[in-house]
N, C-alpha and C. Protein backbone atom coordinates (compact mmCIF):
# COMPACT_ATOMS: atom_id res chain seq x y z
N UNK A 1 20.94 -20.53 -2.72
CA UNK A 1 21.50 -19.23 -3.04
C UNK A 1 20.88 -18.73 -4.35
N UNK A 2 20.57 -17.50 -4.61
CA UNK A 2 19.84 -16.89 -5.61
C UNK A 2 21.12 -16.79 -6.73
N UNK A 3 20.88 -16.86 -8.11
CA UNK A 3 21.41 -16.98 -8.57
C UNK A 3 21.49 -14.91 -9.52
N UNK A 4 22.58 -14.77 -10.07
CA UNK A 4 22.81 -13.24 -10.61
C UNK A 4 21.58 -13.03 -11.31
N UNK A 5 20.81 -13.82 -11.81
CA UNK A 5 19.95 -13.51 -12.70
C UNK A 5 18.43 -13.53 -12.65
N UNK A 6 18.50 -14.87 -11.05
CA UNK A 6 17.30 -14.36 -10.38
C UNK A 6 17.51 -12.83 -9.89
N UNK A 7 18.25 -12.20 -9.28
CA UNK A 7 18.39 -11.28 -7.97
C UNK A 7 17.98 -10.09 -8.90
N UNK A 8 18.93 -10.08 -10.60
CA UNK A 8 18.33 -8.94 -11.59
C UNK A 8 16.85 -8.91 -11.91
N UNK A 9 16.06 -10.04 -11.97
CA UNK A 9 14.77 -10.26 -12.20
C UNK A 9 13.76 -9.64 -10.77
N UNK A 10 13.87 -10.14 -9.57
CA UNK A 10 13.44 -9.39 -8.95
C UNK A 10 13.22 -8.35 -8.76
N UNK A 11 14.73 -7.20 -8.92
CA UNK A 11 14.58 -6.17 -8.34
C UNK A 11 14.00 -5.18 -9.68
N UNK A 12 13.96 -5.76 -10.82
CA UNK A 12 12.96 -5.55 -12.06
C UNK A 12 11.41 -5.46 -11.77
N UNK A 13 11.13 -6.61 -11.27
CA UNK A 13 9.68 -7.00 -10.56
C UNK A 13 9.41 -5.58 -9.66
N UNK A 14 10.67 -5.25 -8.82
CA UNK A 14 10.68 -4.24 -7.62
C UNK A 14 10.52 -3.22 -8.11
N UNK A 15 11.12 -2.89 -8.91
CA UNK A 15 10.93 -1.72 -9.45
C UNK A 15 9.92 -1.22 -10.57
N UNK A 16 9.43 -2.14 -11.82
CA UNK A 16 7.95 -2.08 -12.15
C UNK A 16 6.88 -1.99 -11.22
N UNK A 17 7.29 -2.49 -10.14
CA UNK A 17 5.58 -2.27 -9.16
C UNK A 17 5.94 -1.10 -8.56
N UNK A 18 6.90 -0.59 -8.10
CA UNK A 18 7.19 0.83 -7.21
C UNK A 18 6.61 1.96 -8.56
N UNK A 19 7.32 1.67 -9.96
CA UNK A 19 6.84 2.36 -10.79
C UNK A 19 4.98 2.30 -11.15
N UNK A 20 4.45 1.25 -11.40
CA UNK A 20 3.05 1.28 -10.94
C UNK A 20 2.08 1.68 -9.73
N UNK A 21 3.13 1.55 -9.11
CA UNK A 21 2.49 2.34 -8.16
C UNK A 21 2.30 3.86 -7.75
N UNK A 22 3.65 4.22 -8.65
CA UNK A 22 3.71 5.70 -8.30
C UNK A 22 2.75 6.15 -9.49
N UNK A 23 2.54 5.48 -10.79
CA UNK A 23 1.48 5.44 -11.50
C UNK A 23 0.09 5.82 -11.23
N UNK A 24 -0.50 4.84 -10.01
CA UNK A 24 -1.47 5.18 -9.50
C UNK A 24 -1.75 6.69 -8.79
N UNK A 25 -0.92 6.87 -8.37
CA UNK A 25 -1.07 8.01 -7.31
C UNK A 25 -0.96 9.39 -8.30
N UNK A 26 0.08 9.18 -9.03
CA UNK A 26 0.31 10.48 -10.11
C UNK A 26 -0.38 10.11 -11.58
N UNK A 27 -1.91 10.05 -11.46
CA UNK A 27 -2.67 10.03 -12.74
C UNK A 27 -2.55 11.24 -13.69
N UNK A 28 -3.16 10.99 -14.50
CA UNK A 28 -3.33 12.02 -15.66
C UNK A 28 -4.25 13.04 -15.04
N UNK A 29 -5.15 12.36 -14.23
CA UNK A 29 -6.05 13.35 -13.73
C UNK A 29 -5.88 14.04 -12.46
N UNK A 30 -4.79 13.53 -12.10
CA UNK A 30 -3.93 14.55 -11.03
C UNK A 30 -3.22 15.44 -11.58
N UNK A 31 -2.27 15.21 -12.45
CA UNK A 31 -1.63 16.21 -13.64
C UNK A 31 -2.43 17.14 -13.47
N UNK A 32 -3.78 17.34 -14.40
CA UNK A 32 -4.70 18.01 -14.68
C UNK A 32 -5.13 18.66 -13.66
N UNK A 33 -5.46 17.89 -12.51
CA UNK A 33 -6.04 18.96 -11.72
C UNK A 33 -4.98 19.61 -11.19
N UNK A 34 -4.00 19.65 -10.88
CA UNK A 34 -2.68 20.12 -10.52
C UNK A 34 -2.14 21.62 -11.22
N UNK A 35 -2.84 21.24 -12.48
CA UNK A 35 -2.69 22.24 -13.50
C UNK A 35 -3.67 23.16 -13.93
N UNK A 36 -4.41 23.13 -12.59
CA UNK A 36 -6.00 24.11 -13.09
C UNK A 36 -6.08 24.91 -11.71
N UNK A 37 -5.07 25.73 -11.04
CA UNK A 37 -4.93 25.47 -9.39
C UNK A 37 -5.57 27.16 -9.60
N UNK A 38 -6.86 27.35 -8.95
CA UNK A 38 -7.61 28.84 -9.10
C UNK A 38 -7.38 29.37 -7.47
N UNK A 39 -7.62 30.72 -7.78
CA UNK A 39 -7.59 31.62 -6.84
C UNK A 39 -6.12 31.87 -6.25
N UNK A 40 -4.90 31.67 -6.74
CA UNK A 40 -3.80 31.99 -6.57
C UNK A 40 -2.90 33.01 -6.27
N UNK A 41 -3.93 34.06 -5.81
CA UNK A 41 -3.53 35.34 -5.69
C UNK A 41 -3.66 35.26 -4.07
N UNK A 42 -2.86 36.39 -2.93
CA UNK A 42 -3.24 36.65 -2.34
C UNK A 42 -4.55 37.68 -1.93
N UNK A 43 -5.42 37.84 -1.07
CA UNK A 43 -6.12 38.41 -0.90
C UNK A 43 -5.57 39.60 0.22
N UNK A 44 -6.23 41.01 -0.36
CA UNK A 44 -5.74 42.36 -0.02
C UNK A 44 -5.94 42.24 1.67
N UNK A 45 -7.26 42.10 1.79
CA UNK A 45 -7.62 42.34 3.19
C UNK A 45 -8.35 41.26 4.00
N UNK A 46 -8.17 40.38 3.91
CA UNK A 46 -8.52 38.98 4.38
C UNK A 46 -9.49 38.68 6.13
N UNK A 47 -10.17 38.51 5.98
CA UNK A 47 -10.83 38.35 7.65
C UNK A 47 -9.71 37.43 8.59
N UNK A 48 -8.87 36.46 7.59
CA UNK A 48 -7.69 35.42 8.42
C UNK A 48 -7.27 35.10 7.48
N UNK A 49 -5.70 34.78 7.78
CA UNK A 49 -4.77 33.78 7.10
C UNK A 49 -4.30 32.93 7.49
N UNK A 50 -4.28 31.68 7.00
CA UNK A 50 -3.31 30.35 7.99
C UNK A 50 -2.18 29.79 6.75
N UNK A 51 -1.62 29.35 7.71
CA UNK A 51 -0.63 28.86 6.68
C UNK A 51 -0.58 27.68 7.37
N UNK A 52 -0.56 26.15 6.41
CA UNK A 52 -0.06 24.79 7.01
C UNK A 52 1.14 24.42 6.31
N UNK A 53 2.31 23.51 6.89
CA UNK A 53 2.95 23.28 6.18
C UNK A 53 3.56 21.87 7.12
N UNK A 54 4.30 20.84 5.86
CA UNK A 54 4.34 19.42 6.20
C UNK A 54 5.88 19.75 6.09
N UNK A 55 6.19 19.45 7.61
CA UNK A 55 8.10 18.86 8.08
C UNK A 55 8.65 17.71 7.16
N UNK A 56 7.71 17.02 6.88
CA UNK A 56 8.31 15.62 6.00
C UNK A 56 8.52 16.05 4.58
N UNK A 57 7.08 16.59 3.79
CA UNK A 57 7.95 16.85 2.59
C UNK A 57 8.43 18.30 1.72
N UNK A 58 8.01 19.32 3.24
CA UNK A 58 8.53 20.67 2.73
C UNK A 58 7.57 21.48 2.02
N UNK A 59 5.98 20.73 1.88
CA UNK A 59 5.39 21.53 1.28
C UNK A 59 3.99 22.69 1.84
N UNK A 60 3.84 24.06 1.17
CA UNK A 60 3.05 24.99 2.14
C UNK A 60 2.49 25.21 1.53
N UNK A 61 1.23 25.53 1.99
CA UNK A 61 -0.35 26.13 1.78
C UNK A 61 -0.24 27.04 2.55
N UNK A 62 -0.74 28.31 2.14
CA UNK A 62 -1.36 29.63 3.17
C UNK A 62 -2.55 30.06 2.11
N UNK A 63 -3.26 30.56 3.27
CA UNK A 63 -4.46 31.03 2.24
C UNK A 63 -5.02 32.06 3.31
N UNK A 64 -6.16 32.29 2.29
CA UNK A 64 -6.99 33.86 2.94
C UNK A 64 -8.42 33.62 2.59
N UNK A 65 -9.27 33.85 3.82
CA UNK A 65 -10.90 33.92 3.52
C UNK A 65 -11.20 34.91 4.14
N UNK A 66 -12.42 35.16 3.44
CA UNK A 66 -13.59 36.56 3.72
C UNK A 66 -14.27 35.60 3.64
N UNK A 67 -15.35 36.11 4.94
CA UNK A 67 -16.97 35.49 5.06
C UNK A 67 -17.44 36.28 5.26
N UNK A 68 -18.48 36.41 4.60
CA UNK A 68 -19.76 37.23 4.51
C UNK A 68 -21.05 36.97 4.83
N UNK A 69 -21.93 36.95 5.68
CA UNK A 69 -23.54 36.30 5.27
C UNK A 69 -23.29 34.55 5.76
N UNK A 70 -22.17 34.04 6.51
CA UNK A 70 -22.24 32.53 6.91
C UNK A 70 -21.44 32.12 5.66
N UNK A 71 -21.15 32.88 4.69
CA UNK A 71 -20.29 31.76 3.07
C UNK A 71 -19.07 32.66 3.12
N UNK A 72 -17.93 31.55 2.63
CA UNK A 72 -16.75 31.98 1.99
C UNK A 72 -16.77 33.11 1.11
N UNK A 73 -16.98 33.88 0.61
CA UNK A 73 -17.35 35.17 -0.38
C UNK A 73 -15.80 35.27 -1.32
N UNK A 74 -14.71 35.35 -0.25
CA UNK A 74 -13.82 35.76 -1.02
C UNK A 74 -12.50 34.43 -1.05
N UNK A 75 -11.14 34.23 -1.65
CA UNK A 75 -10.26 32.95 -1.25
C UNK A 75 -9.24 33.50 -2.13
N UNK A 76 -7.93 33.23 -1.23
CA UNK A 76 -6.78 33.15 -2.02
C UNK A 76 -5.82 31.94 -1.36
N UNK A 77 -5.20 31.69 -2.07
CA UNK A 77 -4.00 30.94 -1.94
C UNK A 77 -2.39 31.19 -2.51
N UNK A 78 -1.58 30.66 -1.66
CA UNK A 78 -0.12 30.26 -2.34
C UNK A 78 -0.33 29.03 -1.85
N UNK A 79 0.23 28.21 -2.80
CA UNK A 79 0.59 26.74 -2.69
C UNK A 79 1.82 26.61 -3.40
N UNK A 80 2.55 26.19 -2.76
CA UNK A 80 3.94 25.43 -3.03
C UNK A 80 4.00 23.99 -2.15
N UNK A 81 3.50 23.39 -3.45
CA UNK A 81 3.39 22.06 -2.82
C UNK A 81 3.31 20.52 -4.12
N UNK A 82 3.60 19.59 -3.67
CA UNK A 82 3.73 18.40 -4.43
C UNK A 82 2.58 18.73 -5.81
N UNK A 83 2.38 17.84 -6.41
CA UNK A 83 0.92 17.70 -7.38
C UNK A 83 -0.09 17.09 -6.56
N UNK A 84 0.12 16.26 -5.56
CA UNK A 84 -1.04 15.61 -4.72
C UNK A 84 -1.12 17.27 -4.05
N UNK A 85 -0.80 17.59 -3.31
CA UNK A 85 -1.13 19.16 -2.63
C UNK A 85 -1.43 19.94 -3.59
N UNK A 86 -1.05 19.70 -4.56
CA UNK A 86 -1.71 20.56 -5.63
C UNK A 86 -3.09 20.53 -6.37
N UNK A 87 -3.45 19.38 -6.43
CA UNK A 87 -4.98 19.02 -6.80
C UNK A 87 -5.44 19.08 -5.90
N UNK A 88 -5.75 19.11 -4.50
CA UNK A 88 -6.15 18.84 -3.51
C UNK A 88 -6.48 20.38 -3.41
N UNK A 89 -5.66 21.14 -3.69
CA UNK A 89 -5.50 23.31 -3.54
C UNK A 89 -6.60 23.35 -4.78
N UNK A 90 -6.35 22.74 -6.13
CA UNK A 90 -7.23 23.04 -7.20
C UNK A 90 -8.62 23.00 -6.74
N UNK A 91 -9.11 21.83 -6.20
CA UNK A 91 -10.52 21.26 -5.84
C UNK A 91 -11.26 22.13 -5.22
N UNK A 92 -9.89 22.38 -3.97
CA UNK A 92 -10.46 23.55 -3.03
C UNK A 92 -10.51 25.17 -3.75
N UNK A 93 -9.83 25.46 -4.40
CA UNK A 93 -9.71 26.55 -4.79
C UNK A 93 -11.30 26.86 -5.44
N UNK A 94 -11.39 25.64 -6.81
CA UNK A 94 -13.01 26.05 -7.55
C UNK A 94 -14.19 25.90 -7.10
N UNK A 95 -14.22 25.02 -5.37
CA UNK A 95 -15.63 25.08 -4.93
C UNK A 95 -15.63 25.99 -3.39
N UNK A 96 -14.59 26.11 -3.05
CA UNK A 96 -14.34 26.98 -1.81
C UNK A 96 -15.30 28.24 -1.84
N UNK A 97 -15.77 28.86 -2.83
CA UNK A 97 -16.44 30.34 -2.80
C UNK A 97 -17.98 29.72 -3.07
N UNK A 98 -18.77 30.42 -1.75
CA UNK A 98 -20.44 30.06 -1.60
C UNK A 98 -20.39 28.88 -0.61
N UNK A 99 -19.13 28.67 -0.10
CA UNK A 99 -19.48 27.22 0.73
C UNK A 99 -19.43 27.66 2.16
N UNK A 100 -20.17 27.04 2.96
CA UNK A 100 -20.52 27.31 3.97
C UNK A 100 -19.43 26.36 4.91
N UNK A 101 -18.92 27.16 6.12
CA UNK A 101 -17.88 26.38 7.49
C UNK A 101 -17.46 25.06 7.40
N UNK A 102 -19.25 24.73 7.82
CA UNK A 102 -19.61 23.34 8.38
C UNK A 102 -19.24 22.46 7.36
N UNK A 103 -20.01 23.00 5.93
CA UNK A 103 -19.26 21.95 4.69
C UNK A 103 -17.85 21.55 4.35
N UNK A 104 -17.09 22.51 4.78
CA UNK A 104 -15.69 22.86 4.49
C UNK A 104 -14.99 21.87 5.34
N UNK A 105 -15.67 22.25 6.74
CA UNK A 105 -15.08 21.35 7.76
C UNK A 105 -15.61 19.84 7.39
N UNK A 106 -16.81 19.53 6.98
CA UNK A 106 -16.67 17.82 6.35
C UNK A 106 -16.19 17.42 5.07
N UNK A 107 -15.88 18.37 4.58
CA UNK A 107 -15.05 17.86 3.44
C UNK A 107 -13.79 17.10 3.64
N UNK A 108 -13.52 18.10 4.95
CA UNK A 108 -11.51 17.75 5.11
C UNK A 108 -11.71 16.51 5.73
N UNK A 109 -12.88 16.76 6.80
CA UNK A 109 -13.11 15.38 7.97
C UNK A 109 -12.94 14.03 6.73
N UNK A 110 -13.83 14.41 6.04
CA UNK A 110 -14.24 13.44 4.73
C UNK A 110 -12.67 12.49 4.19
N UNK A 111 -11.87 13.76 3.94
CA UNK A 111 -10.69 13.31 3.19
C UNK A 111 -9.84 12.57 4.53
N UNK A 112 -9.78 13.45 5.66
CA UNK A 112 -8.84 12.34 6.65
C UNK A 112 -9.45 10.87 6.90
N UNK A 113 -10.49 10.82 6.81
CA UNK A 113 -11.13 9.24 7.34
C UNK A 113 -11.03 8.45 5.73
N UNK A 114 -10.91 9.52 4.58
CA UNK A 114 -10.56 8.77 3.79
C UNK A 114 -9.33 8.54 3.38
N UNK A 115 -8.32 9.10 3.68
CA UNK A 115 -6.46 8.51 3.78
C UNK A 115 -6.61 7.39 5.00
N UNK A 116 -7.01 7.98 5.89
CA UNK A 116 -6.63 7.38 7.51
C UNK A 116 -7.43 5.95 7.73
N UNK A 117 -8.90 6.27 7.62
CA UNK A 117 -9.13 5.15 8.05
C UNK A 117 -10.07 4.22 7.20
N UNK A 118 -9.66 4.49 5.15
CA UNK A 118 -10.45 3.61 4.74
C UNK A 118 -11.69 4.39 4.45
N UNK A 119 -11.95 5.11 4.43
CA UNK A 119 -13.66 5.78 3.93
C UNK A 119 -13.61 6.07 2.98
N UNK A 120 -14.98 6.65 2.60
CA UNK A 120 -15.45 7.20 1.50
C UNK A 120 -14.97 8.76 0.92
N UNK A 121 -14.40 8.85 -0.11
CA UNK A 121 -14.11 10.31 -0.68
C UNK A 121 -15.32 10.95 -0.91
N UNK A 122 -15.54 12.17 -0.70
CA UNK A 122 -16.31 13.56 -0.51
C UNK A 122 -17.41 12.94 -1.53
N UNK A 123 -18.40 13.60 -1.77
CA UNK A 123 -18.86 13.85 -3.06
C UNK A 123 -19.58 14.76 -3.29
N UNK A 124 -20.65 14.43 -4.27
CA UNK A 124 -21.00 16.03 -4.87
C UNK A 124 -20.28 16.93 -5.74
N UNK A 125 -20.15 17.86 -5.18
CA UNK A 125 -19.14 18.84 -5.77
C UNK A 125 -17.98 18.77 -5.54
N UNK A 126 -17.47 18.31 -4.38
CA UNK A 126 -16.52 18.03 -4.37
C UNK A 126 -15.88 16.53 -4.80
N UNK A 127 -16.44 15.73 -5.39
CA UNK A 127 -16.13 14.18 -6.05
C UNK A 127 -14.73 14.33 -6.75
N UNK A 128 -14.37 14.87 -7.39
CA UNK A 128 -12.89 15.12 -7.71
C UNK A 128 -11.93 14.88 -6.78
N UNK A 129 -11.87 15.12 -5.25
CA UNK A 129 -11.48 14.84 -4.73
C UNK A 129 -11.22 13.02 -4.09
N UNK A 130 -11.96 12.47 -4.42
CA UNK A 130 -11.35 11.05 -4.72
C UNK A 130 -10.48 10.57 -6.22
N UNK A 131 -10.26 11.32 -6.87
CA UNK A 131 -8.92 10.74 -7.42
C UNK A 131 -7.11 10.33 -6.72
N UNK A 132 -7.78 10.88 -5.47
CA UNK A 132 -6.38 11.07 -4.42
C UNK A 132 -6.95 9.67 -3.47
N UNK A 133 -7.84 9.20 -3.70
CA UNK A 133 -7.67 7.79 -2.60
C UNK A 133 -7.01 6.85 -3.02
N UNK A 134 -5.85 6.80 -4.26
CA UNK A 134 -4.57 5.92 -3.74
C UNK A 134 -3.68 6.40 -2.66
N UNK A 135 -3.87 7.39 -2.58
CA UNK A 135 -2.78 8.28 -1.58
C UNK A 135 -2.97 7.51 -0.46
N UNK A 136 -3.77 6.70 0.21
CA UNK A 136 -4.17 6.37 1.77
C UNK A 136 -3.34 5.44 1.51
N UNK A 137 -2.56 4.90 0.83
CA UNK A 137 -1.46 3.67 0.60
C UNK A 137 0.03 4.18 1.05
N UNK A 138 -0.31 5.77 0.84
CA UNK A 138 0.95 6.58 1.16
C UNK A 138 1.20 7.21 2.29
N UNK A 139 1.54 7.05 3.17
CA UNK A 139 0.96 7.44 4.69
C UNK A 139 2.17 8.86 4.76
N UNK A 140 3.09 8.88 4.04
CA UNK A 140 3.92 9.96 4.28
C UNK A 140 3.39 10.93 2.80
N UNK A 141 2.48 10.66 2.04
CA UNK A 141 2.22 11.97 1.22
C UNK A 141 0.61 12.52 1.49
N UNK A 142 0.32 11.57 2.86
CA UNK A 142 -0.98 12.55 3.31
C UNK A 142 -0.67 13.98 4.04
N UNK A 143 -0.36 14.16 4.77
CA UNK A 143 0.10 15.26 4.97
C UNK A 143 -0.13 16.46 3.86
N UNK A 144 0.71 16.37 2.80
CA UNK A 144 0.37 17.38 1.59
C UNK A 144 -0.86 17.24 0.97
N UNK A 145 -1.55 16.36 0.64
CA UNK A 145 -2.78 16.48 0.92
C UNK A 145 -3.74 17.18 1.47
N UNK A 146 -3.50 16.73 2.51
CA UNK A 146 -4.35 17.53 3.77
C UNK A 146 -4.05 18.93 4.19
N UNK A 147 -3.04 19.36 3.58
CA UNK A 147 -2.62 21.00 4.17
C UNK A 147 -3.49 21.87 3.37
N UNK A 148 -4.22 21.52 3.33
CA UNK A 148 -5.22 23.11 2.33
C UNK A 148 -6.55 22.85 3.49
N UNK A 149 -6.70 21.83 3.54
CA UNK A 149 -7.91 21.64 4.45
C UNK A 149 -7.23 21.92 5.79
N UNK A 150 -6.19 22.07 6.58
CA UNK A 150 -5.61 22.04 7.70
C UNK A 150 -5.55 24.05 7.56
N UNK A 151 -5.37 24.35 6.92
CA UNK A 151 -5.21 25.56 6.69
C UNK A 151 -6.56 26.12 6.82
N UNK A 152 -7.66 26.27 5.97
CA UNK A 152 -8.68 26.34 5.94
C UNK A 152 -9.42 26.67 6.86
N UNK A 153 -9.67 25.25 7.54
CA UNK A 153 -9.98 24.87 9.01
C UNK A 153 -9.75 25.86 9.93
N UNK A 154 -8.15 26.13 9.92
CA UNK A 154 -7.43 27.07 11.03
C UNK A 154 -7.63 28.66 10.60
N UNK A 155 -7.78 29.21 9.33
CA UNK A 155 -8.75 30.19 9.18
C UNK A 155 -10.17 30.54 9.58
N UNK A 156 -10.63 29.41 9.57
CA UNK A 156 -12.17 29.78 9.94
C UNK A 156 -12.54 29.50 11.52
N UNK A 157 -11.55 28.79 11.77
CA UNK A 157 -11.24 29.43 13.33
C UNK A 157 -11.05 31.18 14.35
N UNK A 158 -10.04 31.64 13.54
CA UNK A 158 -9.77 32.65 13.29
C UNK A 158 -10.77 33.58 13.60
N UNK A 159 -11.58 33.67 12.12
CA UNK A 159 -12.74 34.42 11.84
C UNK A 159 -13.11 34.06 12.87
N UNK A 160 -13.93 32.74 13.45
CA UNK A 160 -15.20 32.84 13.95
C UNK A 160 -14.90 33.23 15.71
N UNK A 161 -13.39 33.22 16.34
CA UNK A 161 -12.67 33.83 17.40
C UNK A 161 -12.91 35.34 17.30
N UNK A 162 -12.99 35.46 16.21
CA UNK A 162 -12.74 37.08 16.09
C UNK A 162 -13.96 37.77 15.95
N UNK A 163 -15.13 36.68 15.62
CA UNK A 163 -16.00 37.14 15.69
C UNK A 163 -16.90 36.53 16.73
N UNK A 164 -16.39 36.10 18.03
CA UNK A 164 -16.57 35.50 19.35
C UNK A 164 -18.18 34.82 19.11
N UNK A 165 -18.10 34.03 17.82
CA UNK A 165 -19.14 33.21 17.54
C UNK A 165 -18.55 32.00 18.20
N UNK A 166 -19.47 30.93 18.88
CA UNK A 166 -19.22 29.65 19.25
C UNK A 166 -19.28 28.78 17.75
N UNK A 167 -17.87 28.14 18.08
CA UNK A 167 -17.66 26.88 16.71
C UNK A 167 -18.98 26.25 16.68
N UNK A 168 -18.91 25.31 15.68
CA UNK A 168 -20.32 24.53 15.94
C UNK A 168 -20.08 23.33 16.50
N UNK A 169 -20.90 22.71 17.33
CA UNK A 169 -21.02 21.59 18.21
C UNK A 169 -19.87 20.34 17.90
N UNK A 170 -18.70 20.14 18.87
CA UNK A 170 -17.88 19.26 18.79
C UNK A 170 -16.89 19.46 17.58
N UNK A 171 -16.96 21.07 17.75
CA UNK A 171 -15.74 21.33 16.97
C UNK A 171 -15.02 22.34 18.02
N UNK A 172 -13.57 22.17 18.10
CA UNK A 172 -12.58 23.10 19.52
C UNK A 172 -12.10 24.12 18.48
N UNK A 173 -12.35 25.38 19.17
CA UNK A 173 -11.91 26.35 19.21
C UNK A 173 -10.93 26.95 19.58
């Protein structure tokens, strides 16, 4: 039988590592990027808007793109969402303008195989975006994560429906 003073020691143990752990996930440099979140305005006249939003923890992304010439030209967002959804909106917010579909669409691909199945975070310009690969430990705060890219995605769908362009190869429309 455990004794009163083992059972206090454990759940000490339990709770320093739950606290280290939530450590990991909520860095300084999530703070930060959390706190730099651009393009926050809606956009007047938008080519599409999507909005994603996660049942589990309540949090929404909607946004707005103009494409011009094959590139993002124009971007807005509302985000009401965690700080992980929130750096994740920041990242996207400062490299989203000049980026082309296809990139957009491997960025997100990028980030799901990197929660989901163990991969590599983005890089390049987008490399900031691996400060969020503790998150793949968190299987219920991917979701917020991923809703800017789920959004995104489903905008440039949109557009390219509307502009009865074929997606590009082994992407559904």
């Amino acid at each position: 039988m455990q004794s009163p003073a083992d059972a206090a020691s454990l759940r000490s143990t339990v709770k320093d590592n739950a606290v280290a752990d939530l450590d990991d996930i909520y860095s300084d440099r999530i703070l930060a990027l959390a706190s730099g979140i651009s393009h926050t305005h809606r956009l007047p006249m938008p080519d599409a808007t999507a909005v994603a939003h996660s049942k589990l923890c309540g949090s929404t992304v909607t946004v707005d793109l103009v494409v011009q010439n094959g590139k993002i030209s124009a971007f807005g967002q509302s985000v009401k969402a965690c700080l992980l959804g929130q750096s994740a909106c920041a990242v996207v917010g400062r490299e989203i303008v000049g980026s082309e579909p296809a990139e957009l669409r491997a960025v997100g691909a990028a980030m799901r195989k990197m929660l989901k199945a163990n991969g590599l975070p983005p890089e390049g310009r987008w490399a900031d975006l691996a400060v969020l690969e503790p998150v793949r430990d968190y299987k219920g705060r991917h979701a917020s994560v991923l809703l800017v890219f789920d959004a995104v995605e489903n905008a440039l769908k949109q557009i390219e429906a509307k502009q009865s362009m074929p997606a590009p190869a082994g992407v559904q429309v």
